[in-house]
C-alpha atoms as a PDB file:
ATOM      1  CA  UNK A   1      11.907   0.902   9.269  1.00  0.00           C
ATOM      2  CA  UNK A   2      11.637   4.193   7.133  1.00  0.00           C
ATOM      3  CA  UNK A   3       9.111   6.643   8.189  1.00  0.00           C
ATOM      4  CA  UNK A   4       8.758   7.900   4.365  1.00  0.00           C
ATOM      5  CA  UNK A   5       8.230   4.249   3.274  1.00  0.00           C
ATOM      6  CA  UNK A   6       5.775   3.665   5.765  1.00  0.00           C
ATOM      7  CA  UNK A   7       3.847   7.058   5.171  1.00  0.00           C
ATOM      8  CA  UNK A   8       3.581   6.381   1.459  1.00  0.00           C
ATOM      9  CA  UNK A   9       2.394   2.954   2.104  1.00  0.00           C
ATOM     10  CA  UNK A  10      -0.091   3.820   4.161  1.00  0.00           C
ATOM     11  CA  UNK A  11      -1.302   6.928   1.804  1.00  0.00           C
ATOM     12  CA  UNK A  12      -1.294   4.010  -1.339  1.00  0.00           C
ATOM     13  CA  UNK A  13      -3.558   1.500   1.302  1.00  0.00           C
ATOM     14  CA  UNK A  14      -5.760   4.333   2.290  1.00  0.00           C
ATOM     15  CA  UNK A  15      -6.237   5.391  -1.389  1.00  0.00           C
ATOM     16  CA  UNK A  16      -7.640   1.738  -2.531  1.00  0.00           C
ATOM     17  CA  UNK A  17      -9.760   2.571   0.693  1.00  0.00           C
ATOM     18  CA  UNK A  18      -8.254  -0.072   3.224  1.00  0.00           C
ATOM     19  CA  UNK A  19      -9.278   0.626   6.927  1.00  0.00           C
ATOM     20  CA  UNK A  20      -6.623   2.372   9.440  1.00  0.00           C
ATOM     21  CA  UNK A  21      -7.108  -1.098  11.297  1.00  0.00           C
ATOM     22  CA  UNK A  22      -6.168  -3.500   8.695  1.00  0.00           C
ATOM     23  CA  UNK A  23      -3.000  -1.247   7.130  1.00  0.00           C
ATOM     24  CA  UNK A  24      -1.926  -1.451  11.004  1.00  0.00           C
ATOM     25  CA  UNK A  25      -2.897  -5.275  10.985  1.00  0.00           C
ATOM     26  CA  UNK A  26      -0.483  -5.909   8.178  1.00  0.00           C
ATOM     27  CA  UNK A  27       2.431  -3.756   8.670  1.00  0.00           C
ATOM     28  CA  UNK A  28       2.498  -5.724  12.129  1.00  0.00           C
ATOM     29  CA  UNK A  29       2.707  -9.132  10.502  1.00  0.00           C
ATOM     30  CA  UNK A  30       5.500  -7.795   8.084  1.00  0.00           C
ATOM     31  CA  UNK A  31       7.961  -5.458  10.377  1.00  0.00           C
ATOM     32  CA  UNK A  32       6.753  -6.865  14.468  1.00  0.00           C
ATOM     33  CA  UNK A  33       8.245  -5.470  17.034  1.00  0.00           C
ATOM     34  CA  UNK A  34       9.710  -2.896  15.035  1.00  0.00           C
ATOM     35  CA  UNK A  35       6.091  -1.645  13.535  1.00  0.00           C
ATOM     36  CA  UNK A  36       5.183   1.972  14.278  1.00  0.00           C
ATOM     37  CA  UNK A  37       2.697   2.417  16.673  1.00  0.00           C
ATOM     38  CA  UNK A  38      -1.273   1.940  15.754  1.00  0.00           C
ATOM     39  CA  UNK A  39      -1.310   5.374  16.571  1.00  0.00           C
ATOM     40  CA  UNK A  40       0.879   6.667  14.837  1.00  0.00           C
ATOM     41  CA  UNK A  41      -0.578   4.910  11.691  1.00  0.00           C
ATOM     42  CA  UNK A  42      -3.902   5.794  12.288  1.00  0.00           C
ATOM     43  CA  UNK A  43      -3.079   9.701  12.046  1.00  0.00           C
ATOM     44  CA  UNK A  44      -1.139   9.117   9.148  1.00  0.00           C
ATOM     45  CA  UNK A  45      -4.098   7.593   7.572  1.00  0.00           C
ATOM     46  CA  UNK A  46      -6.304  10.287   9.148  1.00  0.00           C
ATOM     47  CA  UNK A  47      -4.349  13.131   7.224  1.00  0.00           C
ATOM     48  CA  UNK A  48      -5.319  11.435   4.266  1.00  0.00           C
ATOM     49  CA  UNK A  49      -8.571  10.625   1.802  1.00  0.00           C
ATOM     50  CA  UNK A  50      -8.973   9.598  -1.778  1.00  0.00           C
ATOM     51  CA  UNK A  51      -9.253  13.318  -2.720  1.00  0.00           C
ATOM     52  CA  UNK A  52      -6.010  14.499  -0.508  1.00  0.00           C
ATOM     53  CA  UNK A  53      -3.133  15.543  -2.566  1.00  0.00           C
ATOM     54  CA  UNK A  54      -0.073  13.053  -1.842  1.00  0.00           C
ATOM     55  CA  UNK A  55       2.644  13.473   1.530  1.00  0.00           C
ATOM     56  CA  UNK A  56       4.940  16.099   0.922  1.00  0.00           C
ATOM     57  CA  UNK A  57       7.786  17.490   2.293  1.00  0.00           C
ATOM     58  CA  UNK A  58       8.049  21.411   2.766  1.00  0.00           C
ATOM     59  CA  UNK A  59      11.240  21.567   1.935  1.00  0.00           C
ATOM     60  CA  UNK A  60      11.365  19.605  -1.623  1.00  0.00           C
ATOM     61  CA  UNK A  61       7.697  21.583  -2.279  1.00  0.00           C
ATOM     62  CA  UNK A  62       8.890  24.604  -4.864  1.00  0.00           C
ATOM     63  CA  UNK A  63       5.406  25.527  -4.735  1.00  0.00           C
ATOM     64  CA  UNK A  64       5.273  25.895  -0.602  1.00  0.00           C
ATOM     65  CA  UNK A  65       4.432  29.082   1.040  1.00  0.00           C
ATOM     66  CA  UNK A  66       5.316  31.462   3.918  1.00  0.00           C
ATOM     67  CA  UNK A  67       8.190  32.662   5.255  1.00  0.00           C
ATOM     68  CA  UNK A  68      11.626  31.849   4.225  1.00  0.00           C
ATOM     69  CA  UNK A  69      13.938  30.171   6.551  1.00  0.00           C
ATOM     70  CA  UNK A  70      16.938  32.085   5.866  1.00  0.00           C
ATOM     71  CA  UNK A  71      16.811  35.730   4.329  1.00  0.00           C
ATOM     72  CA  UNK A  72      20.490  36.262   3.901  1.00  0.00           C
ATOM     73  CA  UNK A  73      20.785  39.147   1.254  1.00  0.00           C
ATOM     74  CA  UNK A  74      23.750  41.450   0.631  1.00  0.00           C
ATOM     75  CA  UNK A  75      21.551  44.352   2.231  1.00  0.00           C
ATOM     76  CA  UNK A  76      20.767  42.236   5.515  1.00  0.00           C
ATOM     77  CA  UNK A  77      24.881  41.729   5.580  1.00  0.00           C
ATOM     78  CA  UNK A  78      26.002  45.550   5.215  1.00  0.00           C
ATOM     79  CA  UNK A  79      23.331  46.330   7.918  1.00  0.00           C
ATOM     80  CA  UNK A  80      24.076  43.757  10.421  1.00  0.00           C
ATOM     81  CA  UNK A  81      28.008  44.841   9.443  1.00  0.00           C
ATOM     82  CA  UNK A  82      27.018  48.350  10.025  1.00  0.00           C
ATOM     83  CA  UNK A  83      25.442  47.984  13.498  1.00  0.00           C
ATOM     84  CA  UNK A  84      28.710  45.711  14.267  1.00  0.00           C
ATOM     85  CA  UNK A  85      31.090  48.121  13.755  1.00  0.00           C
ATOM     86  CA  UNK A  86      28.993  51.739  15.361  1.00  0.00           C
ATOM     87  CA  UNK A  87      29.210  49.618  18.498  1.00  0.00           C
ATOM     88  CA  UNK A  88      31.057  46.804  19.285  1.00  0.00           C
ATOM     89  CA  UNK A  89      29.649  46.151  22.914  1.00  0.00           C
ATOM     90  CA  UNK A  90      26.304  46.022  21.121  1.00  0.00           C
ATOM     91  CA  UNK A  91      24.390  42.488  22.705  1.00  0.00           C
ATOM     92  CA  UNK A  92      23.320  40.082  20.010  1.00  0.00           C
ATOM     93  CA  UNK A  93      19.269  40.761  20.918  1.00  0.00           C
ATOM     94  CA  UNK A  94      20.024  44.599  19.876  1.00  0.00           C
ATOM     95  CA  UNK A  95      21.103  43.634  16.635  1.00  0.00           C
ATOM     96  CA  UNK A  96      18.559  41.342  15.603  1.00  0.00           C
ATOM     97  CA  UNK A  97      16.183  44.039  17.006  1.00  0.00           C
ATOM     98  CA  UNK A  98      17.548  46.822  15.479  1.00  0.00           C
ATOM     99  CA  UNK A  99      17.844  44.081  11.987  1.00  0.00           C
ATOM    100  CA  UNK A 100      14.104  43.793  12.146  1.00  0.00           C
ATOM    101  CA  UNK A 101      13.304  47.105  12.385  1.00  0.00           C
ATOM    102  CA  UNK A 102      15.791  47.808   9.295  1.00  0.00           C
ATOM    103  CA  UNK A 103      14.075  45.367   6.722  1.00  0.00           C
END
């Protein structure tokens, strides 16, 4: 059973306005044993209403906010190179401290 599937089935149920109880009801008589949990699909359904924009996934989202994952920039490279090389007993945690403190 794929958890995508499943979430967009349940946000398409819970936009014609279908109880939590019911999606659950019928996803049970299709998949069995293998169903999720009722739990599981009631907080998907919780997450969602008529006026909720559709699941997404951070990662495919262009439009997504906050922090980058990976900030890997020539100037991050030279500086972590540069610490490397004044001191070459210097402990991981020091660079990434000192790296911080650089940017």
């Amino acid at each position: 059973m794929d958890r995508k599937c499943v979430q967009f089935y349940v946000e398409i149920r819970v936009k014609l306005k279908e109880s939590p109880s019911q999606i659950y009801n019928d996803l049970l008589t299709v998949y069995g044993r293998e169903c999720l949990s009722r739990s599981t699909i009631f907080r998907y359904a919780s997450g969602l209403s008529v006026s909720n924009p559709p699941l997404a996934s951070p990662s495919l989202d262009p439009t997504s906010h906050g922090r980058p994952k990976n900030v890997a920039t020539m100037e991050n490279i030279a500086l972590v190179d540069n610490l490397i090389k004044s001191d070459r007993q210097m402990a991981h945690t020091k660079i990434g401290s000192y790296a911080i403190e650089g940017f």
